[in-house]
Protein backbone atom coordinates (compact mmCIF):
# COMPACT_ATOMS: atom_id res chain seq x y z
CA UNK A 1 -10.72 -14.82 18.74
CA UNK A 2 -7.90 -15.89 16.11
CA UNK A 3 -6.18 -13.03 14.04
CA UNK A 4 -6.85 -13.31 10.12
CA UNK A 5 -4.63 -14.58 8.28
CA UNK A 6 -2.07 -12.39 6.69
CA UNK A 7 -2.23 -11.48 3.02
CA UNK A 8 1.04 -12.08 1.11
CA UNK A 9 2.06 -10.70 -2.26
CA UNK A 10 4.71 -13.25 -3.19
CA UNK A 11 5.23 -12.54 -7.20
CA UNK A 12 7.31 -9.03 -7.17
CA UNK A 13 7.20 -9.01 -11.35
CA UNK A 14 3.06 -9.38 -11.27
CA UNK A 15 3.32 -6.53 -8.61
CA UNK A 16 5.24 -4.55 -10.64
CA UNK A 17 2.25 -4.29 -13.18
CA UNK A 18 -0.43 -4.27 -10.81
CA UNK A 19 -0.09 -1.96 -8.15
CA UNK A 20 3.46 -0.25 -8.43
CA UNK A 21 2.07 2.86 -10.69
CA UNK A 22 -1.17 3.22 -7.97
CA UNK A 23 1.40 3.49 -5.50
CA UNK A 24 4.40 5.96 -7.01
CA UNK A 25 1.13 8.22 -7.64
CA UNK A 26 -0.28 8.19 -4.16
CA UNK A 27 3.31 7.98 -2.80
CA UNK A 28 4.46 11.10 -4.58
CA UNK A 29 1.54 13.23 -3.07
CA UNK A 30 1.96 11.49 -0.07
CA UNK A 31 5.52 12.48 0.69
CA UNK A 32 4.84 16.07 -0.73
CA UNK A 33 2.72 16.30 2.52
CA UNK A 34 5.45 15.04 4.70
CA UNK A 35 7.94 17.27 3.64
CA UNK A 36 10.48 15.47 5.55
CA UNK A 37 14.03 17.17 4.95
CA UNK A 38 17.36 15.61 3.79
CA UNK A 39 19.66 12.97 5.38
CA UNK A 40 17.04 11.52 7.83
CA UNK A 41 17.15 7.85 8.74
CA UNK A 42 13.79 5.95 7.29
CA UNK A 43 12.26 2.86 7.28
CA UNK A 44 9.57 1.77 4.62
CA UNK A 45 7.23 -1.00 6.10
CA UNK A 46 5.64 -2.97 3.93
CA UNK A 47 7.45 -2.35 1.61
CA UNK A 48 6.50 -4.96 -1.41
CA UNK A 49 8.68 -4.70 -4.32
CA UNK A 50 10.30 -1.05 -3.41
CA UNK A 51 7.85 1.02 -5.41
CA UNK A 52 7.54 3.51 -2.49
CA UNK A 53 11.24 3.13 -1.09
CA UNK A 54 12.25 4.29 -5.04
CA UNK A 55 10.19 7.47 -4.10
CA UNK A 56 11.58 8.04 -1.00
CA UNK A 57 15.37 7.40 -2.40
CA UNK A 58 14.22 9.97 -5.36
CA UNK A 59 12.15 12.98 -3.40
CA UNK A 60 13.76 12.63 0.47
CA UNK A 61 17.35 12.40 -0.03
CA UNK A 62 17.65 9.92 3.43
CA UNK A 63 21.10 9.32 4.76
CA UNK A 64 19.69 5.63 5.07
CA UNK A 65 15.98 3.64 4.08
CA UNK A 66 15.10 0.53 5.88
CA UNK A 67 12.69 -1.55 4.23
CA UNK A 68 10.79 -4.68 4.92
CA UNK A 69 8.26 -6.82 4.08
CA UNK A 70 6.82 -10.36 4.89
CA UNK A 71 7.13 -11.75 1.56
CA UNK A 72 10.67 -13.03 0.24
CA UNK A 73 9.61 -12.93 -3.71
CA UNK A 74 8.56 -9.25 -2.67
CA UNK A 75 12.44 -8.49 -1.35
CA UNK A 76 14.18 -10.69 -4.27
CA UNK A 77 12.34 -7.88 -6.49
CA UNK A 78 13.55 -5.34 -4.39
CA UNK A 79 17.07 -6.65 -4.31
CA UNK A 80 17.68 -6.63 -7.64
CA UNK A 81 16.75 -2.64 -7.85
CA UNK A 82 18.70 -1.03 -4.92
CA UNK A 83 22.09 -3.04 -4.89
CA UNK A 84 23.73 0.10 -5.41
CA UNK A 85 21.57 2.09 -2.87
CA UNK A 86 21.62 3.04 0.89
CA UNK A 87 18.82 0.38 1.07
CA UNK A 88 18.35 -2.51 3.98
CA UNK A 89 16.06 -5.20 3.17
CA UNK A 90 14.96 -7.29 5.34
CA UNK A 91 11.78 -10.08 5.50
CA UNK A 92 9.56 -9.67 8.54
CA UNK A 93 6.66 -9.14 9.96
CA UNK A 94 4.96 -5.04 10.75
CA UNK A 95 4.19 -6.43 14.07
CA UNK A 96 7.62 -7.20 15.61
CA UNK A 97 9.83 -5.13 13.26
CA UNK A 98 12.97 -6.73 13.60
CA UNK A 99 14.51 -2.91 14.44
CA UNK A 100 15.88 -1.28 18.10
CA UNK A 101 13.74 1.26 19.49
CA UNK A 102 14.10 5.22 18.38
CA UNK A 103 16.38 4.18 15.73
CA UNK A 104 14.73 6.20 12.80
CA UNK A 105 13.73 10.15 12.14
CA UNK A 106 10.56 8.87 10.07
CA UNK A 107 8.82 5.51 9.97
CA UNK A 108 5.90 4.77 7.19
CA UNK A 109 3.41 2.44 5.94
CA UNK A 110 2.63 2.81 2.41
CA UNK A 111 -0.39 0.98 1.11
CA UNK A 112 0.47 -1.27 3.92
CA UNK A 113 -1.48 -1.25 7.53
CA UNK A 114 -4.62 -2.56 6.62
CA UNK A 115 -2.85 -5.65 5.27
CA UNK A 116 -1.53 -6.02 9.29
CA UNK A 117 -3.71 -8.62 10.60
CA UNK A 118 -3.59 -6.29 14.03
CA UNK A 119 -3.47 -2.69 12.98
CA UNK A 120 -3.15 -1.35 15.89
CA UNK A 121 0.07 -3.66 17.12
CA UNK A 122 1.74 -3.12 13.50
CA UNK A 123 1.09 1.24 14.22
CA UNK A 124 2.33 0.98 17.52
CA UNK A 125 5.95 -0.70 16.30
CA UNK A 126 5.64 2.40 13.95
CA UNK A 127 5.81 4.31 17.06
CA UNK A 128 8.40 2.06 18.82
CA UNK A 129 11.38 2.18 16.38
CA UNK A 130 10.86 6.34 15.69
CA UNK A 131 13.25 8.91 17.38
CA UNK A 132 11.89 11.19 19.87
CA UNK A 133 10.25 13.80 18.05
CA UNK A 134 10.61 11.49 15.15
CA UNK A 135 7.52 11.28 12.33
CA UNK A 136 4.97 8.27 12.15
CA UNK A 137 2.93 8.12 9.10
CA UNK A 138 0.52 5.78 7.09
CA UNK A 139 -1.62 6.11 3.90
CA UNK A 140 -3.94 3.19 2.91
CA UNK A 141 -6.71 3.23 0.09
CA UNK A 142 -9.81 4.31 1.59
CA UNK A 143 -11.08 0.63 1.62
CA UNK A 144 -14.53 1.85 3.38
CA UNK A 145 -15.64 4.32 1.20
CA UNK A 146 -14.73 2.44 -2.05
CA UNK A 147 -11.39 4.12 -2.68
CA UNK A 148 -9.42 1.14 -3.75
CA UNK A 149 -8.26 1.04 -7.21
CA UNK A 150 -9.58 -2.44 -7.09
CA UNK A 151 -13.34 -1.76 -6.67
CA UNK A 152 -14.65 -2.28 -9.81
CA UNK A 153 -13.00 -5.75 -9.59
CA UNK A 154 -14.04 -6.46 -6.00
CA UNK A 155 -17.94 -5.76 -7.13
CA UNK A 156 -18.04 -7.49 -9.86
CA UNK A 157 -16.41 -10.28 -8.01
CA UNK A 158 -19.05 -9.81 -5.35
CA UNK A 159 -21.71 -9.78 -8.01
CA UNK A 160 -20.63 -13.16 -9.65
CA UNK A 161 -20.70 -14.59 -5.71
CA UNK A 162 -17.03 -15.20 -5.60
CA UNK A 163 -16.11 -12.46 -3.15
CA UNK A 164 -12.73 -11.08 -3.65
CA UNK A 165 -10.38 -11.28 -0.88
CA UNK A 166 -10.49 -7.59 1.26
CA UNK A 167 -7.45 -6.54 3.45
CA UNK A 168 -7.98 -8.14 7.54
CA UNK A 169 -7.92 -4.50 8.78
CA UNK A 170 -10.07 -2.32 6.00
CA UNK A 171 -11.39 -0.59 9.04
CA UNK A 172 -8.28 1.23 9.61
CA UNK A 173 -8.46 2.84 6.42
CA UNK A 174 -11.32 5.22 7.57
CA UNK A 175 -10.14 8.51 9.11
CA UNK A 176 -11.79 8.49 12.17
CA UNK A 177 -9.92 4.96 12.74
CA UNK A 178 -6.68 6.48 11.75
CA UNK A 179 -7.37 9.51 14.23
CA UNK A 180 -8.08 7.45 16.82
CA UNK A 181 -5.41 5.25 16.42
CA UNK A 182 -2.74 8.14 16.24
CA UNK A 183 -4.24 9.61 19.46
CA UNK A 184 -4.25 6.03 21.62
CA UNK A 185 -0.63 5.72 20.69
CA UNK A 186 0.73 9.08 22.05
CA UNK A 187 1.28 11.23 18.84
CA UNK A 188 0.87 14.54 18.29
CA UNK A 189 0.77 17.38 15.89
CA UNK A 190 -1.71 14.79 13.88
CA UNK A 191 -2.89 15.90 10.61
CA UNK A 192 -4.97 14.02 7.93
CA UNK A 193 -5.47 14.20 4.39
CA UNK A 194 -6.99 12.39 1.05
CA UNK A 195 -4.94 11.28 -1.94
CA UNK A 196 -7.30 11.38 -4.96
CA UNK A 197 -5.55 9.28 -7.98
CA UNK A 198 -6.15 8.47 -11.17
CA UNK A 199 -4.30 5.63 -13.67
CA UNK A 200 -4.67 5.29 -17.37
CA UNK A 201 -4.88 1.76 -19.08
CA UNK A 202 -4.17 1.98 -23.13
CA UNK A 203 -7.19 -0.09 -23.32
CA UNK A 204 -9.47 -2.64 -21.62
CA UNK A 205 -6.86 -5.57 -22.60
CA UNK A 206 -4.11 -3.36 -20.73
CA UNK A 207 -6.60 -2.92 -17.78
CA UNK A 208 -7.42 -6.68 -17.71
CA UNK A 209 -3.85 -7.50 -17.71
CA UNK A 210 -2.80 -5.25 -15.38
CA UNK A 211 -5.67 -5.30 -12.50
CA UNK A 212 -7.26 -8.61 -12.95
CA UNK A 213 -4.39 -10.95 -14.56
CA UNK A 214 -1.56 -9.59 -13.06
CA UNK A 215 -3.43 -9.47 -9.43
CA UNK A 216 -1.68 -10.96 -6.51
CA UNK A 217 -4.88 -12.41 -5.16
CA UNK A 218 -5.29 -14.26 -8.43
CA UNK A 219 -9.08 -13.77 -8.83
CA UNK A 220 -9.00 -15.82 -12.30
CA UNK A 221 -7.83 -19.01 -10.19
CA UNK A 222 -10.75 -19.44 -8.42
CA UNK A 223 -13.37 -18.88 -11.86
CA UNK A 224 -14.26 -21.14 -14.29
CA UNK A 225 -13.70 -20.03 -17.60
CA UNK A 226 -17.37 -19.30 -18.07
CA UNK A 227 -17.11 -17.07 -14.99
CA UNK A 228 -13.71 -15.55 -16.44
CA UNK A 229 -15.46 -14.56 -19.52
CA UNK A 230 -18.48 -13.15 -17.10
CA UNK A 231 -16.13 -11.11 -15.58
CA UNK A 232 -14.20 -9.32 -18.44
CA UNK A 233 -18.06 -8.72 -19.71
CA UNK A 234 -18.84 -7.08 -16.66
CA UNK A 235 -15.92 -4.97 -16.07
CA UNK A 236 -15.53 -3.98 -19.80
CA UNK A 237 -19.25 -2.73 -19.86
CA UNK A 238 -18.78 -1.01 -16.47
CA UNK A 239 -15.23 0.98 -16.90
CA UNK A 240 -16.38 3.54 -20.01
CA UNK A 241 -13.19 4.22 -22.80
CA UNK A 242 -12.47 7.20 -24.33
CA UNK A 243 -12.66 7.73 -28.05
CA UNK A 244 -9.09 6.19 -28.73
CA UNK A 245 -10.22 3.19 -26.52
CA UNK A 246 -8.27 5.02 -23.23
CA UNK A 247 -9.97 3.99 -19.44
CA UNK A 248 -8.78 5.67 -17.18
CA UNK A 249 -9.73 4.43 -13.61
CA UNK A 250 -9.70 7.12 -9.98
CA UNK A 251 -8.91 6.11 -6.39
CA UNK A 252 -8.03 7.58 -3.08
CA UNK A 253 -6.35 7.14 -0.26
CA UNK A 254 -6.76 8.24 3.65
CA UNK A 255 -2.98 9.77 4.89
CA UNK A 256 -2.17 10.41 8.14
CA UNK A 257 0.92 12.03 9.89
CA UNK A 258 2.06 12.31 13.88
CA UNK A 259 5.00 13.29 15.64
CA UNK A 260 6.22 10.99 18.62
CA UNK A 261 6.60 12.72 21.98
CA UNK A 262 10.26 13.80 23.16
């Protein structure tokens, strides 16, 4: 049987808008939990525009971050922020990471391994390029269990029978996946946790802009505009405003953390 096909988020700017906050929220709380020291070596795969390679720059103090990502538009975004940084960017793919073996301290997927067409062959080159000892680490939306900040969008895709596009590997998102995963490729110490979000849109015009609009997977592309105008219907009656107009939309993520063998 035939691997999916990858998904590829090639428009950095629309990323920007649509998924960078979800991801400097989850990624804070994420590398809280890690509480990796200073100077370490990292690499950030997956990275998409940098959103989570800012955070790392910002909260780890690394002697060096190397990030990477299939998508070229993705690293042109990237570019243009760390010039001045101890940042390698490089295009490629999670499951040959163009890296030696045991080259970094800590090596992390954020928002990231469920996109992997083969999870289990993009966490396992995780495990390849990490130091002895070294940290492996992943946190994806909790696909499964509705976690995504794009569920309300996916359903209502769903219920106009144009099914939104879901990551190849949304399995790996549930924790008994991730567990298992972790303990098939040698790690120990493992510890879990969930990364409950929430984002705040000014209004239902900034939330259409920003989740449906500005969506990689360009969901409007495939509608008519009859179905277009369905859709804002549905989603504006679903996602209930605050007083001053405020929606303010919750998601969560499944983290995990291992240490490679010496």
């Amino acid at each position: 049987m035939s691997s999916p096909a990858p998904i590829k988020f090639t428009d950095g700017t629309a990323y920007e808008r649509f998924m960078s906050p979800w991801s400097r929220s989850a990624g804070t709380l994420f590398l809280d939990w890690l509480a990796r020291g200073s100077g370490l070596a990292w690499a950030d795969v997956g990275c998409g525009n940098g959103a989570f390679t800012e955070l790392i720059l910002a909260k780890s103090a690394p002697a060096s971050v190397c990030a990477v990502d299939p998508s070229d538009g993705q690293i042109a975004t990237a570019r243009q922020k760390f010039s001045t940084k101890p940042v390698e960017l490089s295009i490629g793919d999670a499951m040959a990471l163009p890296y030696d073996a045991n080259r970094f301290d800590v090596a992390v997927m954020a928002l990231a391994l469920f996109f992997v067409p083969d999870a289990r062959k993009g966490a396992s080159e995780l495990v390849r390029i990490t130091k002895p000892r070294g940290v492996v680490a992943s946190y994806t939306w909790d696909i499964v269990r509705g976690g995504s900040p794009t569920q309300p969008l996916w359903e209502e895709m769903d219920g106009l029978g144009k099914p939104a596009l879901r990551p190849p590997s949304a399995d790996v998102s549930r924790f008994e996946a991730l567990k298992r995963l972790w303990a098939e490729l040698g790690l120990r110490d493992v510890e879990t946790r969930e990364l409950v979000v929430q984002r705040t849109f000014a209004d239902f015009e900034d939330y259409w802009i920003s989740m449906v609009v500005s969506s990689p997977s360009g969901p409007l592309g495939r509608l008519s505009n009859a179905e277009s105008e369905e859709l804002k219907r549905r989603l504006q009656a679903r996602l209930p405003a605050s007083a001053t107009g405020e929606i303010t939309v919750h998601a969560f993520a499944t983290a995990i953390k291992g240490r490679k063998a010496a």
